[in-house]
PDB file of N, CA and C in Angstrom:
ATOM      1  N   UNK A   1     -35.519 -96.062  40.786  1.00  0.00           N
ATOM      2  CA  UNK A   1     -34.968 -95.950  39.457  1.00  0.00           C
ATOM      3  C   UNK A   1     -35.617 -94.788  38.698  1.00  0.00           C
ATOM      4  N   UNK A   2     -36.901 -94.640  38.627  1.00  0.00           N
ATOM      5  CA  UNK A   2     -37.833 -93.386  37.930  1.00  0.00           C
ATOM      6  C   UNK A   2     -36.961 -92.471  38.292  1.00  0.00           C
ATOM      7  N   UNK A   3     -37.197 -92.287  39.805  1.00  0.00           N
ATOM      8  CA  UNK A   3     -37.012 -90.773  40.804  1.00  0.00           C
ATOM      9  C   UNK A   3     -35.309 -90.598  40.235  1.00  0.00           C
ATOM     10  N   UNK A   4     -34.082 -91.338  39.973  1.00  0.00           N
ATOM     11  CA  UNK A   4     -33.017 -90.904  39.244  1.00  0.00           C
ATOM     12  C   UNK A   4     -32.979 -90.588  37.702  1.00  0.00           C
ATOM     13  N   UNK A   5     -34.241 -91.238  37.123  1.00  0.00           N
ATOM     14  CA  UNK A   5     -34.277 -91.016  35.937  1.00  0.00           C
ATOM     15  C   UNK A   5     -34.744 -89.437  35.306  1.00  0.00           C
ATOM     16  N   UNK A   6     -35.624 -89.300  36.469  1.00  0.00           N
ATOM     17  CA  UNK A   6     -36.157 -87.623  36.517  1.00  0.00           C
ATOM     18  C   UNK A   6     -35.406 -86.964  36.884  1.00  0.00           C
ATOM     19  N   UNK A   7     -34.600 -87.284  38.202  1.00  0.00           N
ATOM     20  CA  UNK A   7     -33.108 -86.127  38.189  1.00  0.00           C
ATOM     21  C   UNK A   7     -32.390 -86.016  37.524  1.00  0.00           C
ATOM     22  N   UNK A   8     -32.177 -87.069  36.884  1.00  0.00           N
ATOM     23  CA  UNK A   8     -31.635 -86.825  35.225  1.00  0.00           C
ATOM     24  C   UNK A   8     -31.812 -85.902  34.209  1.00  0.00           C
ATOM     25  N   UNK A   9     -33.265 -86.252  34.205  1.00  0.00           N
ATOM     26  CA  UNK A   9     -34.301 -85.475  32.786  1.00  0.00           C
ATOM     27  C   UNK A   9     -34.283 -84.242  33.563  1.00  0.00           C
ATOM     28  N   UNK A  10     -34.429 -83.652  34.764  1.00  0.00           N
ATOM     29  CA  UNK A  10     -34.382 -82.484  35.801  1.00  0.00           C
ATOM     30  C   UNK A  10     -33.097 -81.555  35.152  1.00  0.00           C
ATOM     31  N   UNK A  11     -32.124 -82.428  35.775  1.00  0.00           N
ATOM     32  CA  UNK A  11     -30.741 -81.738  35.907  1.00  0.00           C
ATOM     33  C   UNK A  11     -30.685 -81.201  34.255  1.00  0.00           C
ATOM     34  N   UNK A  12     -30.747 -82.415  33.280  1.00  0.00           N
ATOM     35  CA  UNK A  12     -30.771 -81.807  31.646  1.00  0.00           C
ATOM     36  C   UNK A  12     -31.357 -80.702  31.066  1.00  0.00           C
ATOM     37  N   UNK A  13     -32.489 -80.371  31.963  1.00  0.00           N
ATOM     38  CA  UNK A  13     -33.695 -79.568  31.238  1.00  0.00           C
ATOM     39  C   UNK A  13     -33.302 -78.230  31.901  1.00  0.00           C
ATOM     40  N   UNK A  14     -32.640 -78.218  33.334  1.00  0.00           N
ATOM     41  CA  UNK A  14     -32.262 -76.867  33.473  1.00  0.00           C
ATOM     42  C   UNK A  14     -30.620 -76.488  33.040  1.00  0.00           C
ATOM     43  N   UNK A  15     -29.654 -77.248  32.709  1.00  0.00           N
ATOM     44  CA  UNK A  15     -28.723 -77.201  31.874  1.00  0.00           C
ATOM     45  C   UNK A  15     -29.197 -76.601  30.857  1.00  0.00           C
ATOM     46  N   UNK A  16     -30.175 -77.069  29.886  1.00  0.00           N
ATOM     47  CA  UNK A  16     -30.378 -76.823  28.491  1.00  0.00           C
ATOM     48  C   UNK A  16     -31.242 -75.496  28.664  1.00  0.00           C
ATOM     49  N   UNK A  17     -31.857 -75.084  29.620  1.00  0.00           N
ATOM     50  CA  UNK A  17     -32.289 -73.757  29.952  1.00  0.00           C
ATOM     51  C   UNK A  17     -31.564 -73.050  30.266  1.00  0.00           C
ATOM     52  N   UNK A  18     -30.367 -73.338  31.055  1.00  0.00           N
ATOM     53  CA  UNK A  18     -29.129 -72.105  31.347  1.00  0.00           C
ATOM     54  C   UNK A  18     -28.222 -71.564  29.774  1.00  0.00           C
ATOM     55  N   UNK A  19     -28.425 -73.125  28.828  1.00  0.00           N
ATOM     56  CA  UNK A  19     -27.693 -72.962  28.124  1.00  0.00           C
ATOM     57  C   UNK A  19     -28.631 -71.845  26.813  1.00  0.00           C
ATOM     58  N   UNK A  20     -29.703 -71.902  26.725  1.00  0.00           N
ATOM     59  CA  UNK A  20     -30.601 -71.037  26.083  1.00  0.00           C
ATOM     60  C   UNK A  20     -30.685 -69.946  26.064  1.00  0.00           C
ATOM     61  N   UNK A  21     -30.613 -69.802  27.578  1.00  0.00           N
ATOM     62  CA  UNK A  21     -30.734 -68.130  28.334  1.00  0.00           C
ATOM     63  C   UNK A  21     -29.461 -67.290  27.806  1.00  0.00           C
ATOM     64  N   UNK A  22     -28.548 -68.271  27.996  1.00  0.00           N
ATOM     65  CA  UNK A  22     -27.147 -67.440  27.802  1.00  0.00           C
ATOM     66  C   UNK A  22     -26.812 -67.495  26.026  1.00  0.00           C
ATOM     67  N   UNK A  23     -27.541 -68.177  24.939  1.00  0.00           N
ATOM     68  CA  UNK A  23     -27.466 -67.918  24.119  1.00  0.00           C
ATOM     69  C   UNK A  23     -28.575 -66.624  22.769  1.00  0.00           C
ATOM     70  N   UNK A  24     -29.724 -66.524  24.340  1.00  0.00           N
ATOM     71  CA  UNK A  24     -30.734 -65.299  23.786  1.00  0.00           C
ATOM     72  C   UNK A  24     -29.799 -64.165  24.566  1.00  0.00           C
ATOM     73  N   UNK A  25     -29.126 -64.206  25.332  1.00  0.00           N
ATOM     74  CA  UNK A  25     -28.407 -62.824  25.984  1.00  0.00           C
ATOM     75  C   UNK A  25     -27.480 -62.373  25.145  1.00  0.00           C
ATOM     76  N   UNK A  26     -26.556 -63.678  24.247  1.00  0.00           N
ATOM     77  CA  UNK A  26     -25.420 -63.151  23.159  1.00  0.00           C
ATOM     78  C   UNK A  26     -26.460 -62.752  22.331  1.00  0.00           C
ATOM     79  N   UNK A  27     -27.240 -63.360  21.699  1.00  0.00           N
ATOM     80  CA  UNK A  27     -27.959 -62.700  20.162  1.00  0.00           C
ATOM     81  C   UNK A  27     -28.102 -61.369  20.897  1.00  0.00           C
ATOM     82  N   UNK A  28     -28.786 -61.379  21.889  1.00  0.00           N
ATOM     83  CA  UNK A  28     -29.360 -59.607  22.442  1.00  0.00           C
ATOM     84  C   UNK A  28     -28.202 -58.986  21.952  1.00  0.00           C
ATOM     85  N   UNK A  29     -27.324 -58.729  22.271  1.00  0.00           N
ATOM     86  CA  UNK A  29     -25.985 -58.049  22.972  1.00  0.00           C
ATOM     87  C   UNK A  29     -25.612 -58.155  21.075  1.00  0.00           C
ATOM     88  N   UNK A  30     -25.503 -59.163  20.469  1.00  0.00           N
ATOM     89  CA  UNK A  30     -24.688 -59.467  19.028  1.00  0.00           C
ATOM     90  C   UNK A  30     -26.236 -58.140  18.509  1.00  0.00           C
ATOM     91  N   UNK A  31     -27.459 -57.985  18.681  1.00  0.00           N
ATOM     92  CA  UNK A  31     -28.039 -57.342  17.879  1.00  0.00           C
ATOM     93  C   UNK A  31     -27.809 -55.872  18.754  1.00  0.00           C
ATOM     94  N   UNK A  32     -27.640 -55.688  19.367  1.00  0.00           N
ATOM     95  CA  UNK A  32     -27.161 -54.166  19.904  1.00  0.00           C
ATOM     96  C   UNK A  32     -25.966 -54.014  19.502  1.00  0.00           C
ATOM     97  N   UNK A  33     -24.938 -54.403  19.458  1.00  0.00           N
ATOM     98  CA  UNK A  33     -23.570 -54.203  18.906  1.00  0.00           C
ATOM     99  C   UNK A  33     -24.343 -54.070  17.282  1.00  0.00           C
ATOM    100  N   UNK A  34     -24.686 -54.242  16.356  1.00  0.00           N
ATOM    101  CA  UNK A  34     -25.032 -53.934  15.313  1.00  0.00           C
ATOM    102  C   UNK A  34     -25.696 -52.860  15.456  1.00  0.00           C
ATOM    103  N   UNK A  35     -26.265 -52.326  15.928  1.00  0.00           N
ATOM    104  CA  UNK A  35     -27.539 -51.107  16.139  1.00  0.00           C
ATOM    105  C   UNK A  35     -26.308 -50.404  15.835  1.00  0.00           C
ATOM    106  N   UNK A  36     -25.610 -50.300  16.950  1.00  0.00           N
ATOM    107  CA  UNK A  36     -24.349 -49.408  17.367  1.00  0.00           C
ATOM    108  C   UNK A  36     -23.011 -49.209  16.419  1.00  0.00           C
ATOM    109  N   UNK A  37     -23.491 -50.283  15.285  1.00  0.00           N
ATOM    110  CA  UNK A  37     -22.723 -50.182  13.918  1.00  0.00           C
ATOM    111  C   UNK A  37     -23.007 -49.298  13.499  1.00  0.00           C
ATOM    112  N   UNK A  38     -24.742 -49.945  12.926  1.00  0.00           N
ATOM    113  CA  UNK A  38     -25.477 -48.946  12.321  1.00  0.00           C
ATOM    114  C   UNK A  38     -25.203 -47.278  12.214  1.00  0.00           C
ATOM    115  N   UNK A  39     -25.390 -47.306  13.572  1.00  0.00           N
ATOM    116  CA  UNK A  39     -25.585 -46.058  13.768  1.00  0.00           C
ATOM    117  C   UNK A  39     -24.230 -45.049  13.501  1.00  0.00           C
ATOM    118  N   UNK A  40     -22.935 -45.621  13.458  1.00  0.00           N
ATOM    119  CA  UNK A  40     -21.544 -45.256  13.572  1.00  0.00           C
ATOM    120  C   UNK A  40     -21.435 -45.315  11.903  1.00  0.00           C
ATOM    121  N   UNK A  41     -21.839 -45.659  11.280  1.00  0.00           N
ATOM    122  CA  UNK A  41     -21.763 -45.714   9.831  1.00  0.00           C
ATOM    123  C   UNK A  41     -22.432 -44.227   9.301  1.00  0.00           C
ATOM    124  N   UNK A  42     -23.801 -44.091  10.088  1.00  0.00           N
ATOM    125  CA  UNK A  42     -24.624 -43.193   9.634  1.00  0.00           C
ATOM    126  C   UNK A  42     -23.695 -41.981  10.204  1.00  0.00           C
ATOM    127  N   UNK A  43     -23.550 -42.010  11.354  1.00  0.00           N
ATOM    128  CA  UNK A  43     -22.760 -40.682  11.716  1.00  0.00           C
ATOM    129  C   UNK A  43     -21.539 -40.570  11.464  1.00  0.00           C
ATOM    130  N   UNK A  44     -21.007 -41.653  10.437  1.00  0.00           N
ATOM    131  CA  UNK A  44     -19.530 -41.261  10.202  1.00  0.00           C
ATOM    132  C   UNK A  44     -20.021 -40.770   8.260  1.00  0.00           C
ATOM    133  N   UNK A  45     -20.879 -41.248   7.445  1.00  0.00           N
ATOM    134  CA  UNK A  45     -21.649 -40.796   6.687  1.00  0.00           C
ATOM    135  C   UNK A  45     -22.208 -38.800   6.518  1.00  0.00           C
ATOM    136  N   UNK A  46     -22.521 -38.912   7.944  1.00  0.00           N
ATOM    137  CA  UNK A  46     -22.897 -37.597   8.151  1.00  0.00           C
ATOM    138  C   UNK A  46     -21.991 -36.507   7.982  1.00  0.00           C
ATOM    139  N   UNK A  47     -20.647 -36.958   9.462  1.00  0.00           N
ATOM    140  CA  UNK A  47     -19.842 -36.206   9.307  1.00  0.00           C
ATOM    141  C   UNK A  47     -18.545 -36.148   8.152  1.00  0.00           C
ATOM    142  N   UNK A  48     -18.758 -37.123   7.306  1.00  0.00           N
ATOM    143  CA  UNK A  48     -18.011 -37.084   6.203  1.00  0.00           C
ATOM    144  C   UNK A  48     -18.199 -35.776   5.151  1.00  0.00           C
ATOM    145  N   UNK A  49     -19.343 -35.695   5.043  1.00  0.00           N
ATOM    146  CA  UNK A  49     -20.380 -34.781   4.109  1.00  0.00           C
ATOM    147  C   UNK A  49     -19.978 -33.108   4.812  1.00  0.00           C
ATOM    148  N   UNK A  50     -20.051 -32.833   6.098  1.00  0.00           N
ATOM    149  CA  UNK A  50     -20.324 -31.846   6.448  1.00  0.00           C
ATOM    150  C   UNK A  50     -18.371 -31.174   6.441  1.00  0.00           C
ATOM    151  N   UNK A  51     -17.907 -32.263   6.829  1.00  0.00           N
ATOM    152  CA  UNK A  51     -16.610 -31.935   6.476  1.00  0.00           C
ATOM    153  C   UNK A  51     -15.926 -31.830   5.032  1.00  0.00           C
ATOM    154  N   UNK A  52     -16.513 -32.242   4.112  1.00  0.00           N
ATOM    155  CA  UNK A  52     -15.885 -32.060   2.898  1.00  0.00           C
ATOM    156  C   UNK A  52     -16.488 -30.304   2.609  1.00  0.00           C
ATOM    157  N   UNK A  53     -17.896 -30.303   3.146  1.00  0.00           N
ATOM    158  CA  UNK A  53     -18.578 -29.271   2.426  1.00  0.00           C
ATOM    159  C   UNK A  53     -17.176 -27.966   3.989  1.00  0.00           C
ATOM    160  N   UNK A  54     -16.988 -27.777   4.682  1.00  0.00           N
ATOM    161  CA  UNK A  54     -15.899 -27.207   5.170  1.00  0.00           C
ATOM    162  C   UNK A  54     -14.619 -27.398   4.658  1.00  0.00           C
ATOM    163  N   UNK A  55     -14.445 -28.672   4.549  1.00  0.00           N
ATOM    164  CA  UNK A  55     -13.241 -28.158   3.534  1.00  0.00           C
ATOM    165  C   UNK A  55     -13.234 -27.420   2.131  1.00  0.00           C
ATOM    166  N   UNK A  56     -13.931 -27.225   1.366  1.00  0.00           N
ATOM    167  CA  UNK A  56     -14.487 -26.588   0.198  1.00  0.00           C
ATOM    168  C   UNK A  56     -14.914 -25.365   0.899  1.00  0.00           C
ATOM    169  N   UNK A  57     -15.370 -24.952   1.422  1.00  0.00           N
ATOM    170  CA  UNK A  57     -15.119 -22.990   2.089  1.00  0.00           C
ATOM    171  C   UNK A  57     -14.038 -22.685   2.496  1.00  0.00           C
ATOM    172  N   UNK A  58     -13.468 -23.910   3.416  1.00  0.00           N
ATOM    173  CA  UNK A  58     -12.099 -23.098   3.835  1.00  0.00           C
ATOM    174  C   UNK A  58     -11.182 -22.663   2.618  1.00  0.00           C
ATOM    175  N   UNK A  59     -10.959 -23.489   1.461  1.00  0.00           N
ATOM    176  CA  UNK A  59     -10.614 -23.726   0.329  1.00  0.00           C
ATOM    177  C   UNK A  59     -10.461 -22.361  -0.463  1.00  0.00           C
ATOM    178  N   UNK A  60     -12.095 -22.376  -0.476  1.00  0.00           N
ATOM    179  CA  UNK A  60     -12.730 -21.063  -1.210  1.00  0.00           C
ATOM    180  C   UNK A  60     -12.196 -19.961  -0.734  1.00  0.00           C
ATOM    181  N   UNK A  61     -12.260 -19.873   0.217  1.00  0.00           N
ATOM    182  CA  UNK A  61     -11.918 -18.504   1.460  1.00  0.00           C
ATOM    183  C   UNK A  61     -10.222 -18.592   1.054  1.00  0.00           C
ATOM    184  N   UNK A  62      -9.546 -19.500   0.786  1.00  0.00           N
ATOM    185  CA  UNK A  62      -8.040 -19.304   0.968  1.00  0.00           C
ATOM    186  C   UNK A  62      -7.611 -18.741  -0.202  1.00  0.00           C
ATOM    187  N   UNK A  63      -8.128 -19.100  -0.986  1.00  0.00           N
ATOM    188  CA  UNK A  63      -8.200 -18.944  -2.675  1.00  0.00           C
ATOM    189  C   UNK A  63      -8.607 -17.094  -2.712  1.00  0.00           C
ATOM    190  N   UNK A  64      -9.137 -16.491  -2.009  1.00  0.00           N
ATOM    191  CA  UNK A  64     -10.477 -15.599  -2.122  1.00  0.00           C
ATOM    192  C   UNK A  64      -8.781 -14.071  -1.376  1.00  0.00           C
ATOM    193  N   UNK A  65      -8.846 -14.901  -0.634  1.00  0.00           N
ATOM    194  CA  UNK A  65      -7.516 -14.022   0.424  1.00  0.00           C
ATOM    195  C   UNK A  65      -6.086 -13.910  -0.319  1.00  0.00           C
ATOM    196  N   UNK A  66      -5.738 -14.947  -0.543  1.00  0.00           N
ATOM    197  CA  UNK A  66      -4.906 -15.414  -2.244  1.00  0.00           C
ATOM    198  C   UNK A  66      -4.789 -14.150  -3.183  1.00  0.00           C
ATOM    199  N   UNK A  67      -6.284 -14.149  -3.797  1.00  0.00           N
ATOM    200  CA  UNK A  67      -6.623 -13.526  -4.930  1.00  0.00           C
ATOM    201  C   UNK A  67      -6.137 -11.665  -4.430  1.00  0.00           C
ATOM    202  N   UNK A  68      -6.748 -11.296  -2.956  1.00  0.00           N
ATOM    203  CA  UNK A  68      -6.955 -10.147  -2.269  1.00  0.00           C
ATOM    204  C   UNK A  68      -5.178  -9.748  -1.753  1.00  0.00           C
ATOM    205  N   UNK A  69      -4.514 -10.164  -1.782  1.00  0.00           N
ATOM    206  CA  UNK A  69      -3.253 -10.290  -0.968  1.00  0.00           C
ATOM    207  C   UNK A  69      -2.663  -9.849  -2.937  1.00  0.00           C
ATOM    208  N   UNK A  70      -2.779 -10.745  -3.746  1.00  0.00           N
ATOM    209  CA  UNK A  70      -2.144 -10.213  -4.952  1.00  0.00           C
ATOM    210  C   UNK A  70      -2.526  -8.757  -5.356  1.00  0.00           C
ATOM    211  N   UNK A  71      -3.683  -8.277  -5.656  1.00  0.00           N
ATOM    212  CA  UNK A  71      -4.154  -7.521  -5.672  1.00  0.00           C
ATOM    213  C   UNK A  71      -4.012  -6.160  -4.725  1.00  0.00           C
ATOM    214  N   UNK A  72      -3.908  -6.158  -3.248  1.00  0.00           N
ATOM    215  CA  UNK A  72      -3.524  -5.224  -2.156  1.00  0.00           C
ATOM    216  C   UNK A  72      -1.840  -4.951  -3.069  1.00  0.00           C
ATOM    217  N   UNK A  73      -0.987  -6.075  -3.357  1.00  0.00           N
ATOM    218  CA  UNK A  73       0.402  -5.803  -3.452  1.00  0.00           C
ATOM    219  C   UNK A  73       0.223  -5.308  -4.978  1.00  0.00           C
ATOM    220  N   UNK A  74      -0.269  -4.973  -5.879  1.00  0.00           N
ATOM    221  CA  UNK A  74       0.034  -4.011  -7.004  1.00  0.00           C
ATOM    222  C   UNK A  74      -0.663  -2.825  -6.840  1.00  0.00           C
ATOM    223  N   UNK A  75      -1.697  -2.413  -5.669  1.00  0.00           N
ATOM    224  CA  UNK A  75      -1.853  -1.087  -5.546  1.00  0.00           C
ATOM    225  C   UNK A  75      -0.978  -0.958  -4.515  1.00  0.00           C
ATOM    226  N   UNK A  76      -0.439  -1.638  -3.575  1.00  0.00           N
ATOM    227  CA  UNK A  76       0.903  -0.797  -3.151  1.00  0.00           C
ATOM    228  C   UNK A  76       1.819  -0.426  -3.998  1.00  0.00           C
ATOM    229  N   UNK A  77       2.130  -1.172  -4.627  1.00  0.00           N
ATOM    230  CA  UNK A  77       2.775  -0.834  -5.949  1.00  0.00           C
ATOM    231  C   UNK A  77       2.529   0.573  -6.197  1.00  0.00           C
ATOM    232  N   UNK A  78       1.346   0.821  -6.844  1.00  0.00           N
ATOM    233  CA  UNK A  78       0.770   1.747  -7.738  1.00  0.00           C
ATOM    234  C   UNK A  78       0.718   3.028  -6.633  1.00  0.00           C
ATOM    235  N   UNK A  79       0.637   3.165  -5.310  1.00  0.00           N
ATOM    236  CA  UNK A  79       0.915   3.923  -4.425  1.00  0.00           C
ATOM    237  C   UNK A  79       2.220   4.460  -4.362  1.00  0.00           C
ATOM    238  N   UNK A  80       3.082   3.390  -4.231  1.00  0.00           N
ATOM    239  CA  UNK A  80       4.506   4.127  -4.395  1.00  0.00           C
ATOM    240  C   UNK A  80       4.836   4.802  -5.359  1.00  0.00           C
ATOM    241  N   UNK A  81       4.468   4.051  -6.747  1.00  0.00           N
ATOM    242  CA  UNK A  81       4.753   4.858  -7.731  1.00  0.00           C
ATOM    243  C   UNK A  81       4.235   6.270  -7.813  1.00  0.00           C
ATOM    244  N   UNK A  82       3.082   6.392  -7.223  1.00  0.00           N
ATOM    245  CA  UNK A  82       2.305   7.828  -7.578  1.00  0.00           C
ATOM    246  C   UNK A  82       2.998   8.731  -6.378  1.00  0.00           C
ATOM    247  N   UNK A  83       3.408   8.721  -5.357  1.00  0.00           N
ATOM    248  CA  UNK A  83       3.932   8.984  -3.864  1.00  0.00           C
ATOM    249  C   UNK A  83       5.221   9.363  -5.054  1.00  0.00           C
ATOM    250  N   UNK A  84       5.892   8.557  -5.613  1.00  0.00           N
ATOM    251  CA  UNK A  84       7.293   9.193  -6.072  1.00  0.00           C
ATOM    252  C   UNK A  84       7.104  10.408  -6.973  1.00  0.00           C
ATOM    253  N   UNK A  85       6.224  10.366  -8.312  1.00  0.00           N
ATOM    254  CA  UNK A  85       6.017  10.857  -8.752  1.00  0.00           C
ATOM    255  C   UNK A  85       5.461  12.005  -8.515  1.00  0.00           C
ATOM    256  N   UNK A  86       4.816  12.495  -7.206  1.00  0.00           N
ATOM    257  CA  UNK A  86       4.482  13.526  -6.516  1.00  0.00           C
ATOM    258  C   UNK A  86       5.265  14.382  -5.912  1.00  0.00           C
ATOM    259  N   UNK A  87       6.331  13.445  -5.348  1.00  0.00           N
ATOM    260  CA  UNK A  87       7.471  14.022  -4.949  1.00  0.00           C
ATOM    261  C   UNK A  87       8.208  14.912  -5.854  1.00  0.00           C
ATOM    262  N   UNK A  88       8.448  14.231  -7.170  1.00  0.00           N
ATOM    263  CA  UNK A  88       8.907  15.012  -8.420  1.00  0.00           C
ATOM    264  C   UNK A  88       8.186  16.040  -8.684  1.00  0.00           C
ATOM    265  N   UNK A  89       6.849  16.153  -8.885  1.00  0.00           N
ATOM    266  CA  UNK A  89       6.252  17.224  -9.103  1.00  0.00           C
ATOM    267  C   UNK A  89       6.543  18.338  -8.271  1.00  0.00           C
ATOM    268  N   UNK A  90       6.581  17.953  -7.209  1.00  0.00           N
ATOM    269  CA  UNK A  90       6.638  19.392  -5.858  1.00  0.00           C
ATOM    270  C   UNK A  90       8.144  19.614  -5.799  1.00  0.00           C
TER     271      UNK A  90
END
């Protein structure tokens, strides 16, 4: 009767050890999947920043070419006009 009572208490105690093991392996795994949050937050943080600050040059720069493109087209302007007026003279 003991000797079944201990295969009992036996069989329970390594059940409740399989069942332990496999619940320190999820926490492991549940605290690495967070690391791996972590870390995806920080580098989506990062590259948020570095991309706004590129979008704000490209911006700048378009604005800048913009400004240069108006400017090129009234001294063409001012070329033709003087080109005609030369013509008249001669």
């Amino acid at each position: 009767m003991e000797d079944k009572t201990f295969e009992l208490l036996e069989k329970l105690y390594n059940r409740m050890e399989e069942r332990f093991s496999d619940i320190e392996s999820r926490m492991a795994t549940n605290q690495d999947l967070a690391r791996v949050e972590q870390n995806m937050v920080r580098l989506e943080d990062k590259f948020d920043t570095k991309i706004s600050a590129l979008f704000d040059g490209v911006t700048g720069n378009t604005e800048a070419i913009d400004r240069l493109r108006v400017e090129m087209t009234k001294l063409e302007t001012k070329v033709e006009e003087h080109e005609v007026k030369l013509k008249i003279v001669k």
